[in-house]
C-alpha atoms as a PDB file:
ATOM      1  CA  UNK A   1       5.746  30.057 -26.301  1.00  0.00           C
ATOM      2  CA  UNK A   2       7.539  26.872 -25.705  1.00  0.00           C
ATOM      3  CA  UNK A   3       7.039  27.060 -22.379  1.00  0.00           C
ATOM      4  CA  UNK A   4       2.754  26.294 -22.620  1.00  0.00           C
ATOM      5  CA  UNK A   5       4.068  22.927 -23.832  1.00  0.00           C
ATOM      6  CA  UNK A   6       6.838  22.054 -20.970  1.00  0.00           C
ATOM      7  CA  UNK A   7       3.450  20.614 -18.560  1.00  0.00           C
ATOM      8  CA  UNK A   8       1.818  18.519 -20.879  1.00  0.00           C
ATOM      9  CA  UNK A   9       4.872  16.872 -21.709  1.00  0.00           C
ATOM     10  CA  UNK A  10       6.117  16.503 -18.388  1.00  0.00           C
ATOM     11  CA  UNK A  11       2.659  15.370 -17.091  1.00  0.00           C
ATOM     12  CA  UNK A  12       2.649  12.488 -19.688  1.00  0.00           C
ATOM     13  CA  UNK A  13       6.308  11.531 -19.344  1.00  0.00           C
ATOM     14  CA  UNK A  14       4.957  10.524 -15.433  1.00  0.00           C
ATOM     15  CA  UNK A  15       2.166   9.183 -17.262  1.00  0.00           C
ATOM     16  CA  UNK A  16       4.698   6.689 -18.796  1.00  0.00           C
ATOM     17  CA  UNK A  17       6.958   6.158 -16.015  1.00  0.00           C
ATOM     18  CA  UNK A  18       3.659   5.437 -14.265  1.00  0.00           C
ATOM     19  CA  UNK A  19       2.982   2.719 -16.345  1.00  0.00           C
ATOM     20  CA  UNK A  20       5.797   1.459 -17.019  1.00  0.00           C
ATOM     21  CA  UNK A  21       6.100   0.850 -13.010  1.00  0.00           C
ATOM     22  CA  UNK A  22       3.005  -0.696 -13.678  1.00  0.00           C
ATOM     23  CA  UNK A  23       3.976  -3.220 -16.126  1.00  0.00           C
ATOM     24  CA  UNK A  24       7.000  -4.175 -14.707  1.00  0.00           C
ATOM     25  CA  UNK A  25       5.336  -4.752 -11.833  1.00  0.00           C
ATOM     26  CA  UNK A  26       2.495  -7.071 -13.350  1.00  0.00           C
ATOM     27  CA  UNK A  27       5.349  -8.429 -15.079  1.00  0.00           C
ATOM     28  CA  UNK A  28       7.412  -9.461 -11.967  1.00  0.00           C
ATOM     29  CA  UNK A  29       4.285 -11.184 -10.455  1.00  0.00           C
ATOM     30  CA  UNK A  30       3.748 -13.691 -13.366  1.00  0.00           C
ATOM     31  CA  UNK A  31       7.284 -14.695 -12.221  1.00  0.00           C
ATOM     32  CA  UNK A  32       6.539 -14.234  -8.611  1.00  0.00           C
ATOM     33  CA  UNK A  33       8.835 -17.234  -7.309  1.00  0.00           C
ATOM     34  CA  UNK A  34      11.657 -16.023  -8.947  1.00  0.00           C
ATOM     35  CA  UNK A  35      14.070 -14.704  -6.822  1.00  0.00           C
ATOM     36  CA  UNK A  36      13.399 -10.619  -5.565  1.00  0.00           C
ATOM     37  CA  UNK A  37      10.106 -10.737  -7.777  1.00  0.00           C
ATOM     38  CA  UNK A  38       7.478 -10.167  -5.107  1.00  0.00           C
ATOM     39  CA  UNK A  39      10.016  -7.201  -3.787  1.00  0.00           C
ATOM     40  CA  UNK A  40      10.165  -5.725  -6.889  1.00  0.00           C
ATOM     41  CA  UNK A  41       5.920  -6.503  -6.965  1.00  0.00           C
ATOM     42  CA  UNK A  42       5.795  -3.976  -3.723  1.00  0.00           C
ATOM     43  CA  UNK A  43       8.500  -1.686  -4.830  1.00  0.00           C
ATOM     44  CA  UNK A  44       7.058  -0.182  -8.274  1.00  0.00           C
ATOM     45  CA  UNK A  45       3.656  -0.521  -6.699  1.00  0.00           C
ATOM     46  CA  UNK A  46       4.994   2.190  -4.490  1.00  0.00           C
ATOM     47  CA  UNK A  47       6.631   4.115  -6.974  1.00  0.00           C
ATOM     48  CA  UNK A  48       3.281   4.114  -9.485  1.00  0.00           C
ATOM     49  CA  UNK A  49       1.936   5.190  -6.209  1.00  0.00           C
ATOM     50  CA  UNK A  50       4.844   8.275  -5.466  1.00  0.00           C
ATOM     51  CA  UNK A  51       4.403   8.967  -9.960  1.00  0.00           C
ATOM     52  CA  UNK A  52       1.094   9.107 -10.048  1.00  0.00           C
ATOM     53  CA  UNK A  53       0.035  11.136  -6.945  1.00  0.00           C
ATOM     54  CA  UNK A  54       3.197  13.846  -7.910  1.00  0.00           C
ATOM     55  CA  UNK A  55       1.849  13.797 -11.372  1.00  0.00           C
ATOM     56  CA  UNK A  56      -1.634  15.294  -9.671  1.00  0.00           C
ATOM     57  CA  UNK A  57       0.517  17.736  -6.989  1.00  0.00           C
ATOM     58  CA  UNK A  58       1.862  19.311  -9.895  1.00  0.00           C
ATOM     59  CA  UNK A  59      -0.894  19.540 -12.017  1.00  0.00           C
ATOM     60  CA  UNK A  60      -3.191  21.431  -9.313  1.00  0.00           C
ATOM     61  CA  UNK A  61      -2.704  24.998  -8.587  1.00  0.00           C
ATOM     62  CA  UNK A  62      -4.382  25.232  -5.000  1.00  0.00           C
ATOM     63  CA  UNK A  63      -2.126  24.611  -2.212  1.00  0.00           C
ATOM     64  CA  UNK A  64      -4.251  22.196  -0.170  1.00  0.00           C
ATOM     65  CA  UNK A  65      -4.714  20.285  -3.349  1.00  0.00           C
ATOM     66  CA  UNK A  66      -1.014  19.922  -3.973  1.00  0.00           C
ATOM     67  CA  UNK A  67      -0.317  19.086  -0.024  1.00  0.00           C
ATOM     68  CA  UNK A  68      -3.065  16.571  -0.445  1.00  0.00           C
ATOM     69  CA  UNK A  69      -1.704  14.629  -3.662  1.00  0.00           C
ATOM     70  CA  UNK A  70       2.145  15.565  -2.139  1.00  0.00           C
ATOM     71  CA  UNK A  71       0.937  13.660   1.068  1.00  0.00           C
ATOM     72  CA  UNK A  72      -0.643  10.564  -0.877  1.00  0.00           C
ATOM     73  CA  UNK A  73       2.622  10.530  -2.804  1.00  0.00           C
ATOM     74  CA  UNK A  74       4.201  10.051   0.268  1.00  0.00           C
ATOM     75  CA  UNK A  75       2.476   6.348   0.809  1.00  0.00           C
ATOM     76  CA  UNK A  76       5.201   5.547  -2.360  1.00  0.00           C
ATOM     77  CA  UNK A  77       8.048   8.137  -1.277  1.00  0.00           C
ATOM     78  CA  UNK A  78       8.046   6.748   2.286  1.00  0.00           C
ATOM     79  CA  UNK A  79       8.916   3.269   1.292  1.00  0.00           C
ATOM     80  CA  UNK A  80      10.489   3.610  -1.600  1.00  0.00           C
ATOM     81  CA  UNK A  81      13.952   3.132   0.161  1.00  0.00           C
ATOM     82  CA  UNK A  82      12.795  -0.041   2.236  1.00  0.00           C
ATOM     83  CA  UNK A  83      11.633  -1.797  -0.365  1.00  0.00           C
ATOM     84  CA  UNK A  84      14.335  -1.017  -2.478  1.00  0.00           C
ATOM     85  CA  UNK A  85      16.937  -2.241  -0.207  1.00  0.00           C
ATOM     86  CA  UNK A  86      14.856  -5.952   0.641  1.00  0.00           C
ATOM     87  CA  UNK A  87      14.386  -6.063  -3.283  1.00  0.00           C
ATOM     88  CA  UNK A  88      18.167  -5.920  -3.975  1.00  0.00           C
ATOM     89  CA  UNK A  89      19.312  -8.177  -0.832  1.00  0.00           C
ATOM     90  CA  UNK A  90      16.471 -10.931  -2.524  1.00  0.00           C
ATOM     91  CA  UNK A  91      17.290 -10.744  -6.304  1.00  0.00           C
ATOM     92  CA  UNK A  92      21.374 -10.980  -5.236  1.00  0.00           C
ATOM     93  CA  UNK A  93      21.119 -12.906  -2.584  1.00  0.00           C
ATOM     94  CA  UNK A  94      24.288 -11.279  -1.284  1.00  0.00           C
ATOM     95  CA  UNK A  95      23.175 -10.109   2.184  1.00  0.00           C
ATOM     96  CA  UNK A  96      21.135 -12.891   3.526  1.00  0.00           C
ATOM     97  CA  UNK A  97      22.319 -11.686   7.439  1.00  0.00           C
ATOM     98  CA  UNK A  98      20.492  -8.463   6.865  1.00  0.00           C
ATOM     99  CA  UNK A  99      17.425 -10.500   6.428  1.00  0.00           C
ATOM    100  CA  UNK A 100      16.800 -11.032  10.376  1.00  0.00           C
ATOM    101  CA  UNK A 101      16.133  -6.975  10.099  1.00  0.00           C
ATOM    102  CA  UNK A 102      13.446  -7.247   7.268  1.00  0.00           C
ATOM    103  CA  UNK A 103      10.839  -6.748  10.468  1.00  0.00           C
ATOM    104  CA  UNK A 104       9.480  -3.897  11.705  1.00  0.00           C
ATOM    105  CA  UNK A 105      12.728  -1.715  12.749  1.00  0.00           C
ATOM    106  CA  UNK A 106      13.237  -1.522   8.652  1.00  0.00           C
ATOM    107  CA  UNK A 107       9.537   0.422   8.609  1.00  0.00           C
ATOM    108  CA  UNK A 108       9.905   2.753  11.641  1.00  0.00           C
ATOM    109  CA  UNK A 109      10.965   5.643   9.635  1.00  0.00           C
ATOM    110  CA  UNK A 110       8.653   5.203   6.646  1.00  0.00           C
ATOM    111  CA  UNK A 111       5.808   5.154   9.295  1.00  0.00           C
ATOM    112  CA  UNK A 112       7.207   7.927  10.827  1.00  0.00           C
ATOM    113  CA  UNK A 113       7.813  10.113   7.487  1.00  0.00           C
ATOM    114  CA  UNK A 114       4.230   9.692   6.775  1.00  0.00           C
ATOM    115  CA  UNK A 115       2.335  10.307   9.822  1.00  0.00           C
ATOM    116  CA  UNK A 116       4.643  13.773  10.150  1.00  0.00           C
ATOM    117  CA  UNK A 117       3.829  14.461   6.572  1.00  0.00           C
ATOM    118  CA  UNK A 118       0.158  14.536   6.744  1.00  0.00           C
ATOM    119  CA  UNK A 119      -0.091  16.376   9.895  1.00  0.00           C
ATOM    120  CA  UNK A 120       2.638  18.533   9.587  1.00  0.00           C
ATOM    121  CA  UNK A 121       0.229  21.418   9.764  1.00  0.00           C
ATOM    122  CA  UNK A 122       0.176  20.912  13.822  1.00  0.00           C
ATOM    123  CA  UNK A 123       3.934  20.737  14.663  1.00  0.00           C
ATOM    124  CA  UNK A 124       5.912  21.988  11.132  1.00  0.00           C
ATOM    125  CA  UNK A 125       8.674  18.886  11.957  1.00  0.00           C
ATOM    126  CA  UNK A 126       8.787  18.075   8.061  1.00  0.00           C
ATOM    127  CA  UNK A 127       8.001  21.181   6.246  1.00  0.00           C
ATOM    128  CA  UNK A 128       8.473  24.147   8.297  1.00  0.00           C
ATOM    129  CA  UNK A 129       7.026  26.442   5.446  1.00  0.00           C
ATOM    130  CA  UNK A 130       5.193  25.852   2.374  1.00  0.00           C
ATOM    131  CA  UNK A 131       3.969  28.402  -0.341  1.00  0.00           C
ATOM    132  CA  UNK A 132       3.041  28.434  -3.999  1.00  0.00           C
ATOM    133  CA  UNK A 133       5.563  30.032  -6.907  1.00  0.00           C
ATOM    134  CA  UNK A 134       4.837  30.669 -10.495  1.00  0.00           C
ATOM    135  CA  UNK A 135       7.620  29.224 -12.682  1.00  0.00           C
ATOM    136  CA  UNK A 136       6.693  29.375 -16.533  1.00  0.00           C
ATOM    137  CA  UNK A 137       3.822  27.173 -16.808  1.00  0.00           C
ATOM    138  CA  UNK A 138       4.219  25.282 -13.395  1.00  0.00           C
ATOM    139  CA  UNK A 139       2.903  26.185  -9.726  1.00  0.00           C
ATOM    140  CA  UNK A 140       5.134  24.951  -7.446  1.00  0.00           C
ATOM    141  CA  UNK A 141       5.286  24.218  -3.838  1.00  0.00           C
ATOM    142  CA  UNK A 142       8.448  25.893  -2.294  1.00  0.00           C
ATOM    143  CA  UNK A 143       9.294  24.639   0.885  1.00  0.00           C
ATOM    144  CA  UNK A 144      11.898  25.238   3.708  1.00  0.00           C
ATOM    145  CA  UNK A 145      12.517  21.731   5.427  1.00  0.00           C
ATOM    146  CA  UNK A 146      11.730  20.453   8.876  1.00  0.00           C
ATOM    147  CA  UNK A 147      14.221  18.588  11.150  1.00  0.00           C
ATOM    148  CA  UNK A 148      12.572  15.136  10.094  1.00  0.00           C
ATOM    149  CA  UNK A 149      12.637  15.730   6.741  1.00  0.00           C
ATOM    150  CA  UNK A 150      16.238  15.287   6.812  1.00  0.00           C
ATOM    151  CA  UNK A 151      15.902  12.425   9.174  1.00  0.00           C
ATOM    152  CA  UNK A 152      14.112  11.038   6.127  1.00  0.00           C
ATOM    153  CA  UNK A 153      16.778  11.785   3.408  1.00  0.00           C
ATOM    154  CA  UNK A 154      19.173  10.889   5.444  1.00  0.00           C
ATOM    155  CA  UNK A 155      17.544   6.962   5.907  1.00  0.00           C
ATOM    156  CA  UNK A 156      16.518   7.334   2.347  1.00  0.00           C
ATOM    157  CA  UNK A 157      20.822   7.922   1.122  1.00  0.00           C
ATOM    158  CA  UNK A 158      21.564   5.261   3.515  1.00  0.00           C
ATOM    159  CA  UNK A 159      18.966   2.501   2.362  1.00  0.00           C
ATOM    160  CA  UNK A 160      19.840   3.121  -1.353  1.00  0.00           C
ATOM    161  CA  UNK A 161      23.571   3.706  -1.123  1.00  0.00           C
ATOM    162  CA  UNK A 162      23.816   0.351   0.649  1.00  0.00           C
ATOM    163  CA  UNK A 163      21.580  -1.439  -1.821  1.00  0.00           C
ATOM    164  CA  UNK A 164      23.852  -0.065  -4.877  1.00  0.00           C
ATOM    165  CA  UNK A 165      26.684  -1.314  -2.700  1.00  0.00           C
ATOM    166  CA  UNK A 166      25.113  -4.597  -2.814  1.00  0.00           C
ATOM    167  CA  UNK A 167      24.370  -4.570  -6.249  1.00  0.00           C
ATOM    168  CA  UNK A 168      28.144  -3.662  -7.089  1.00  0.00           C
END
């Protein structure tokens, strides 16, 4: 069936996009003092990170093994939105006034997201259930969210829709 093929493919298209982060990454620091370069350094260093680690949550089939890779991806997922907003504000240079917030109010969040994430198993505030499902030839985790993790989406929307603002 088709479907025996869907996971290898989909495991080495984040196989690419993992490298490709990579590259343009090792790309961006040969041109480090170019304007938003060492942003955009951090930022696909974070998403190899978030590619890479989901790439190994959905490739094992034992819950704790998924929640383990699904909290490592989180080290990328967490910061993703940060780093994407101080890499657009430096490669435009069209918000230089939000740089006197580039300190540690920015990271609260991300901090937060992760230390909830990987020990959520105490207090359920991100994922208030988690299970495996069988869909063709993937194990998934299903989850039904936690108050926080919406706290997180919610930052995350804000922290990308105002760096496409920028960018527009």
């Amino acid at each position: 069936s088709s479907n025996v093929l869907l996971l290898p493919i989909f495991i080495s298209l984040l196989l690419v996009a993992a490298l490709v982060e990579t590259a343009v990454a090792l790309y961006a620091w040969r041109y480090r003092l170019t304007a938003g370069a060492p942003q955009l350094v951090v930022l696909m260093g974070a998403s190899a990170v978030w590619t890479l680690s989901y790439g190994l949550s959905v490739v094992s089939t034992m819950l704790p093994t998924k929640l383990l890779w699904l909290s490592v991806a989180h080290l990328g997922i967490a910061f993703v939105p940060v780093l994407y907003l101080r890499f657009v504000i430096a490669y435009t240079r069209s918000a230089q006034w939000l740089w006197r917030w580039r300190g540690a109010p920015w990271y609260i969040i991300p901090i937060v997201t992760i230390a909830l994430n990987w020990t959520n198993g105490v207090h359920g505030l991100y994922y208030q259930h988690v299970t495996l499902v069988q869909n063709g030839p993937f194990v998934l985790l299903e989850v039904t969210p936690g108050p926080w993790l919406w706290v997180f989406v919610a930052y995350g929307y804000v922290f990308i829709a105002t760096g496409a603002f920028l960018c527009w």
